[in-house]
PDB file of N, CA and C in Angstrom:
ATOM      1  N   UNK A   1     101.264  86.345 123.258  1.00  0.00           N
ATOM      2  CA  UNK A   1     101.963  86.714 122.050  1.00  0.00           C
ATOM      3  C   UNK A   1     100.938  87.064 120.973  1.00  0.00           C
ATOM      4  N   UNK A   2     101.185  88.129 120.310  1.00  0.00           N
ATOM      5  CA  UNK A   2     100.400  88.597 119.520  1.00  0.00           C
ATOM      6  C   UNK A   2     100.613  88.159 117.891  1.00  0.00           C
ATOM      7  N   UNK A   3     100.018  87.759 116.864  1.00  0.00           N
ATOM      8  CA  UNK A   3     100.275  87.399 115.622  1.00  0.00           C
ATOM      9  C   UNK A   3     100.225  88.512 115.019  1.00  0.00           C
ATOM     10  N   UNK A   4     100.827  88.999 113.713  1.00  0.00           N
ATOM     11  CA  UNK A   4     100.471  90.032 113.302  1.00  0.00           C
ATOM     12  C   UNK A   4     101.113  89.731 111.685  1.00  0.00           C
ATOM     13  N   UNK A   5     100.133  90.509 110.573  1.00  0.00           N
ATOM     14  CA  UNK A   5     100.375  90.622 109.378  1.00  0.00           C
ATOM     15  C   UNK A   5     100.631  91.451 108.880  1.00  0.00           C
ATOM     16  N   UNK A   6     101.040  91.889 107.729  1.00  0.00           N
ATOM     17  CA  UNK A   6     101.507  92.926 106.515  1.00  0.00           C
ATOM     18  C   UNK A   6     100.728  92.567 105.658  1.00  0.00           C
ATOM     19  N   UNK A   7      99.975  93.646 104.702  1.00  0.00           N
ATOM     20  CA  UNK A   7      99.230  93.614 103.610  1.00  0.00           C
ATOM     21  C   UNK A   7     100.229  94.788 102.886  1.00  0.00           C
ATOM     22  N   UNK A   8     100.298  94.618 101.115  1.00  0.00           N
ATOM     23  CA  UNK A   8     100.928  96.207 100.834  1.00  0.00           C
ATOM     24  C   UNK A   8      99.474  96.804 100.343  1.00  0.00           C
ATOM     25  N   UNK A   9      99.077  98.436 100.503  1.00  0.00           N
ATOM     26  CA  UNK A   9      98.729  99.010  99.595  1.00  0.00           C
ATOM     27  C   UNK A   9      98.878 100.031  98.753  1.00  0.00           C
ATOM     28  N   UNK A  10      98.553 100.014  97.531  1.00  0.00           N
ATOM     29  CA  UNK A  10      98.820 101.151  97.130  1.00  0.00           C
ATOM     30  C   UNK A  10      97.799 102.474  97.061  1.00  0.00           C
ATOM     31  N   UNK A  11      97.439 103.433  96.732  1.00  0.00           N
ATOM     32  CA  UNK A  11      96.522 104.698  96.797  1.00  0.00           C
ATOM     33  C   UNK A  11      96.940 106.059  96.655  1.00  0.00           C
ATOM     34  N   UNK A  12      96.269 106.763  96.026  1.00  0.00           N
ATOM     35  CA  UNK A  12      96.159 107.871  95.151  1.00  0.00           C
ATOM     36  C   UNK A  12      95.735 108.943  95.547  1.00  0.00           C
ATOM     37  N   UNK A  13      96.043 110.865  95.724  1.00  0.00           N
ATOM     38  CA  UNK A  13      95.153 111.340  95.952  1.00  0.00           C
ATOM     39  C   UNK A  13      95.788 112.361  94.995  1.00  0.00           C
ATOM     40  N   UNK A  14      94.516 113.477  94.982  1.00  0.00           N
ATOM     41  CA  UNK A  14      95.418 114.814  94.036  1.00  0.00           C
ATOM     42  C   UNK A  14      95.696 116.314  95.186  1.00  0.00           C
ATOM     43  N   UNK A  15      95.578 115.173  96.592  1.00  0.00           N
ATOM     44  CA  UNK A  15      95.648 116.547  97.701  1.00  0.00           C
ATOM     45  C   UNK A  15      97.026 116.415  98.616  1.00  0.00           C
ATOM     46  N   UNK A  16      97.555 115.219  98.526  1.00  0.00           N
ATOM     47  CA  UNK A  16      99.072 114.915  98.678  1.00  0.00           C
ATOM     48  C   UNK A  16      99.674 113.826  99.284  1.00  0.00           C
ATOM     49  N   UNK A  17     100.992 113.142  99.217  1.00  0.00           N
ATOM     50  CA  UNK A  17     100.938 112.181 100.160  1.00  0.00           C
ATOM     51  C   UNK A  17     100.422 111.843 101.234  1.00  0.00           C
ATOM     52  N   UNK A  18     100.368 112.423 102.659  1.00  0.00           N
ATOM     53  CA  UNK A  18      99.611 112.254 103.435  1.00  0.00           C
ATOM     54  C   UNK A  18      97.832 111.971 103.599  1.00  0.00           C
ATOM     55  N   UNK A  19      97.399 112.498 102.421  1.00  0.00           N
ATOM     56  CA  UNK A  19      95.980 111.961 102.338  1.00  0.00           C
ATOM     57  C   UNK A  19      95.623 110.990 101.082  1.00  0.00           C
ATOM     58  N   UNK A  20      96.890 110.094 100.496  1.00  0.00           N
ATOM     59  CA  UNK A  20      96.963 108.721 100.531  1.00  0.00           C
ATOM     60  C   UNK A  20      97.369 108.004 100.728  1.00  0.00           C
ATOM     61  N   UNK A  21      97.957 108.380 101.814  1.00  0.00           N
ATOM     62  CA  UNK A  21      98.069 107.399 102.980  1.00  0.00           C
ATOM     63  C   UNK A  21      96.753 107.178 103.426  1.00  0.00           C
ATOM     64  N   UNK A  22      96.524 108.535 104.207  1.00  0.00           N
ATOM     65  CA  UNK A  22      94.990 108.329 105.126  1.00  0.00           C
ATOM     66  C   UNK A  22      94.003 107.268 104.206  1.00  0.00           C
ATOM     67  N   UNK A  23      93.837 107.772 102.817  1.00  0.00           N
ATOM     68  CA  UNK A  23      92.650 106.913 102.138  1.00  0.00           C
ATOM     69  C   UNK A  23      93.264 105.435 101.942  1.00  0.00           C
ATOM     70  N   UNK A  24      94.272 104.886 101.914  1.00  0.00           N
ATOM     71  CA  UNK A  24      95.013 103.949 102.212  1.00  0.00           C
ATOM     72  C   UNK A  24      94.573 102.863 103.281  1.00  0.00           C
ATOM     73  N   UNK A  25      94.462 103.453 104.241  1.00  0.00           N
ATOM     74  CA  UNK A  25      94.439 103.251 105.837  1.00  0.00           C
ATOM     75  C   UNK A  25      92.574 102.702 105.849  1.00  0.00           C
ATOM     76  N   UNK A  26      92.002 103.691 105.369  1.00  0.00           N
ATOM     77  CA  UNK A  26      90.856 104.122 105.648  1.00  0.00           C
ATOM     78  C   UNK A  26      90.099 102.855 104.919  1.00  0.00           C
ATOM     79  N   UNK A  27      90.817 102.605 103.549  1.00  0.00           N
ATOM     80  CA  UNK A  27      90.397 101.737 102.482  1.00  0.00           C
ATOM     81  C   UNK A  27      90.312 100.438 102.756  1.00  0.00           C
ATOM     82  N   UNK A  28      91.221 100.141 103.476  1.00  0.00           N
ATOM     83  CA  UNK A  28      91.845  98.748 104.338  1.00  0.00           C
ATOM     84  C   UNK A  28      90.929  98.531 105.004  1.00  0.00           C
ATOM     85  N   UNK A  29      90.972  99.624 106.004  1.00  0.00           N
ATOM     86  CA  UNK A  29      89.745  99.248 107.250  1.00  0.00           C
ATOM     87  C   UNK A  29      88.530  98.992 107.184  1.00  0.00           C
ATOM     88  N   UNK A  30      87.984  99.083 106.061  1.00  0.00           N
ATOM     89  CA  UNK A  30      86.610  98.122 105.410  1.00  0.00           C
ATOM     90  C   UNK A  30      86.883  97.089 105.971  1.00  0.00           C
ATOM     91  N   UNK A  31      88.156  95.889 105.404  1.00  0.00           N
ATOM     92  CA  UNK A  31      87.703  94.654 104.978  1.00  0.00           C
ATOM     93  C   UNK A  31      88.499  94.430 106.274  1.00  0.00           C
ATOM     94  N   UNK A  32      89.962  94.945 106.845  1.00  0.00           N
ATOM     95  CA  UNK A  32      90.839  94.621 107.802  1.00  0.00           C
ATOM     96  C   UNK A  32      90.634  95.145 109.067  1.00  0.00           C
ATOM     97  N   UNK A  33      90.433  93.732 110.018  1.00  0.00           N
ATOM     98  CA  UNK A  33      90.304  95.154 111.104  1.00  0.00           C
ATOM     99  C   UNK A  33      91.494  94.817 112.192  1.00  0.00           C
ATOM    100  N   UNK A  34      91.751  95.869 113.458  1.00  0.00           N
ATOM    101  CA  UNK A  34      92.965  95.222 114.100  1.00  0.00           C
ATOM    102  C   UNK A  34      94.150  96.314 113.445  1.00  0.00           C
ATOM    103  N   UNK A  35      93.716  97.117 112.763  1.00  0.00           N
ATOM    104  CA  UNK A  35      95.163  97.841 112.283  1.00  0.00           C
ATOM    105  C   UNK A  35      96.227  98.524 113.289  1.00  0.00           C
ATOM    106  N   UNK A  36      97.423  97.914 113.230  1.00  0.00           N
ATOM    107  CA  UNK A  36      98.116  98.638 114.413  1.00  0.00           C
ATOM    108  C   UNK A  36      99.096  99.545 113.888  1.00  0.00           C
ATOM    109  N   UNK A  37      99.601  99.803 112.735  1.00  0.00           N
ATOM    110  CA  UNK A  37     100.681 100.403 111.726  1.00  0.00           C
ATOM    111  C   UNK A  37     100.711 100.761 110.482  1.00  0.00           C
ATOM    112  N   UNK A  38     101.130 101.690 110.050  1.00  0.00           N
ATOM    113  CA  UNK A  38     101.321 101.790 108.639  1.00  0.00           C
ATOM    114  C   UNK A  38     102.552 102.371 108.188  1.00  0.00           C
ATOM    115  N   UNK A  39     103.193 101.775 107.414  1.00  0.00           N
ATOM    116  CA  UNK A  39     105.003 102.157 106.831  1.00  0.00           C
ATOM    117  C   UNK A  39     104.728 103.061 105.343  1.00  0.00           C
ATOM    118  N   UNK A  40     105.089 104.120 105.154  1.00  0.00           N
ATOM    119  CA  UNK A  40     104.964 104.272 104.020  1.00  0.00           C
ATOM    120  C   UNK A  40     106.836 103.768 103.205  1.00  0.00           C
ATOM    121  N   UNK A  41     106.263 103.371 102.432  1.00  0.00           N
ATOM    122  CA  UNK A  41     107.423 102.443 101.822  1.00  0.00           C
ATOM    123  C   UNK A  41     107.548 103.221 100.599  1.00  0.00           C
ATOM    124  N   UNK A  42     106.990 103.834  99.744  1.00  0.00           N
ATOM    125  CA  UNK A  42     107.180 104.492  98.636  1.00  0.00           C
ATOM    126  C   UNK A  42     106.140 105.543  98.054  1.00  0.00           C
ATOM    127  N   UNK A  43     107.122 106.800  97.794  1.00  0.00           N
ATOM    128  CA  UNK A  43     105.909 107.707  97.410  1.00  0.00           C
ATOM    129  C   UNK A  43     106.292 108.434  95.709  1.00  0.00           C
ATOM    130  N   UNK A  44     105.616 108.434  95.412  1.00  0.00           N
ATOM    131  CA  UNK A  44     105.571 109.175  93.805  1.00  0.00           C
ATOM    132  C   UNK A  44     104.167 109.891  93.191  1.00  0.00           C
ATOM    133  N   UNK A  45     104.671 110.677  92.230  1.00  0.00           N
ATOM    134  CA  UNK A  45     103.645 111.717  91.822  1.00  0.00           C
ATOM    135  C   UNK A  45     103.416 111.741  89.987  1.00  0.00           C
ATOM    136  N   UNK A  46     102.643 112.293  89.848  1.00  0.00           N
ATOM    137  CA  UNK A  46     102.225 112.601  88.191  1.00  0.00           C
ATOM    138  C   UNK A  46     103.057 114.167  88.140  1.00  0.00           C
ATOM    139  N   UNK A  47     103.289 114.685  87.168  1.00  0.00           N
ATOM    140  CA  UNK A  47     103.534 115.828  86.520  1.00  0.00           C
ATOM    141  C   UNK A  47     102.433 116.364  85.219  1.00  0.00           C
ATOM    142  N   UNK A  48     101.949 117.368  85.914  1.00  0.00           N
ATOM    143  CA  UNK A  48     100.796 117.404  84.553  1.00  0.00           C
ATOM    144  C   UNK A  48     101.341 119.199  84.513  1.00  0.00           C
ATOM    145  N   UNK A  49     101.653 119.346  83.243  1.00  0.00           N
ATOM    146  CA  UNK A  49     101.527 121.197  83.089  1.00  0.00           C
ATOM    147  C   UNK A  49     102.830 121.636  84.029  1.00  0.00           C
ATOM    148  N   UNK A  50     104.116 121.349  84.533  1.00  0.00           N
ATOM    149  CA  UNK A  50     105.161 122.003  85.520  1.00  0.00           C
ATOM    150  C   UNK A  50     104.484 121.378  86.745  1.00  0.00           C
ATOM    151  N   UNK A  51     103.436 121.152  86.922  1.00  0.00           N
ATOM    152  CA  UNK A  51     102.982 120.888  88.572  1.00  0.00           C
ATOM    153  C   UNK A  51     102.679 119.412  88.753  1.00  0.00           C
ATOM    154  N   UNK A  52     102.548 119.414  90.490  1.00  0.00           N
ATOM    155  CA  UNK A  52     102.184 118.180  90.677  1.00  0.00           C
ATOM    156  C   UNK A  52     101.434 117.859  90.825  1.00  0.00           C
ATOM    157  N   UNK A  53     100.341 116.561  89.996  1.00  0.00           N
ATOM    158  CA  UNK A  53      98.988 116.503  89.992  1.00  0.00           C
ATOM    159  C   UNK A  53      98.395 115.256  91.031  1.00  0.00           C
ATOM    160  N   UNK A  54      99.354 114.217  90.994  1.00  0.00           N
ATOM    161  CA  UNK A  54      98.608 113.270  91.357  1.00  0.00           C
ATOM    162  C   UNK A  54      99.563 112.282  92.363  1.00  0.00           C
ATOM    163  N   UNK A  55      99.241 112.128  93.874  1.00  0.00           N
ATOM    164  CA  UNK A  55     100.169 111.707  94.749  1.00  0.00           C
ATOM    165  C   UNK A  55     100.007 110.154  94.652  1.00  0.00           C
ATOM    166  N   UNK A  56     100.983 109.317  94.850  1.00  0.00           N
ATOM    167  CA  UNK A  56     101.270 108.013  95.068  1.00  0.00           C
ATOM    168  C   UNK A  56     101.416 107.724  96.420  1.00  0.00           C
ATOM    169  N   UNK A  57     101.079 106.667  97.045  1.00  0.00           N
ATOM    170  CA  UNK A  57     102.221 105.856  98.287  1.00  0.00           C
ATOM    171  C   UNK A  57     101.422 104.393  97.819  1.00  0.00           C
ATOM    172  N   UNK A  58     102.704 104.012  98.130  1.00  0.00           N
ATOM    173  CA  UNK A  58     102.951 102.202  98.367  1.00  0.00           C
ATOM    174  C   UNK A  58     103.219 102.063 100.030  1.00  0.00           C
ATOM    175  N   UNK A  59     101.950 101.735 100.464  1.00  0.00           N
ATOM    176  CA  UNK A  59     102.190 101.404 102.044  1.00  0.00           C
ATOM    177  C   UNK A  59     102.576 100.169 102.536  1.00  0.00           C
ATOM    178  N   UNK A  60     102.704  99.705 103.869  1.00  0.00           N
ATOM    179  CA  UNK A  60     102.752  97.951 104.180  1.00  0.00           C
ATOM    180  C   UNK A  60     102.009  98.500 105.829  1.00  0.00           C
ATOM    181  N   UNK A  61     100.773  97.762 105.554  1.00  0.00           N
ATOM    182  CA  UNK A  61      99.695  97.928 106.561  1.00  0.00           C
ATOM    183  C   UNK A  61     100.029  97.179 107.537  1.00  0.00           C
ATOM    184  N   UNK A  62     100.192  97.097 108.987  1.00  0.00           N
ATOM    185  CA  UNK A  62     100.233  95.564 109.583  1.00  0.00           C
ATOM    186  C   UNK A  62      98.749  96.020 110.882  1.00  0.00           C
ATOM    187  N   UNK A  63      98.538  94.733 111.017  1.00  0.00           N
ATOM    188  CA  UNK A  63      97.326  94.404 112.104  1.00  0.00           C
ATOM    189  C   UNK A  63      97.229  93.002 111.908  1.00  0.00           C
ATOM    190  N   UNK A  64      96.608  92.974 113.507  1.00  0.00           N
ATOM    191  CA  UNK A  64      96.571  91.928 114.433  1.00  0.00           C
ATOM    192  C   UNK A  64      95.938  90.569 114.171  1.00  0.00           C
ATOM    193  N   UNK A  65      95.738  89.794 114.115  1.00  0.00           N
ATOM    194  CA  UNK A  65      95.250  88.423 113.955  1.00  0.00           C
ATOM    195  C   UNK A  65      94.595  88.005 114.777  1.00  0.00           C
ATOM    196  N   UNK A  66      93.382  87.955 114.958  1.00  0.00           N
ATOM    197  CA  UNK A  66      92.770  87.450 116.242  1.00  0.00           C
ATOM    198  C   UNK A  66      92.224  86.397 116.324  1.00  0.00           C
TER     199      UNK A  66
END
């Protein structure tokens, strides 16, 4: 049986959701290792000038416990 945790994070990019997620993921994996998942749980943006400047996600990371 495997143990497994949830961390949330949050992270930022100005190139779009999907690449903060990735820096998300990436950011984690410094300190966490064992990552088996990532949920994106919430995404939001800045409005600067009509456009969209700045991407959000609120992730929930999970990996393994060893």
């Amino acid at each position: 049986m495997a143990v497994l945790k949830v961390i949330e994070v949050l992270a930022n990019s100005d190139k779009g959701w999907e690449d903060a997620a990735k820096q998300a993921v990436e950011q984690a994996s410094k300190s966490v290792k064992n990552i088996k998942s990532v949920y994106i749980n919430e995404q939001s943006a800045t409005v600067k000038d009509g456009k969209l400047d700045n991407y959000r996600v609120n992730v929930k990371i999970t990996f393994e416990v060893k």
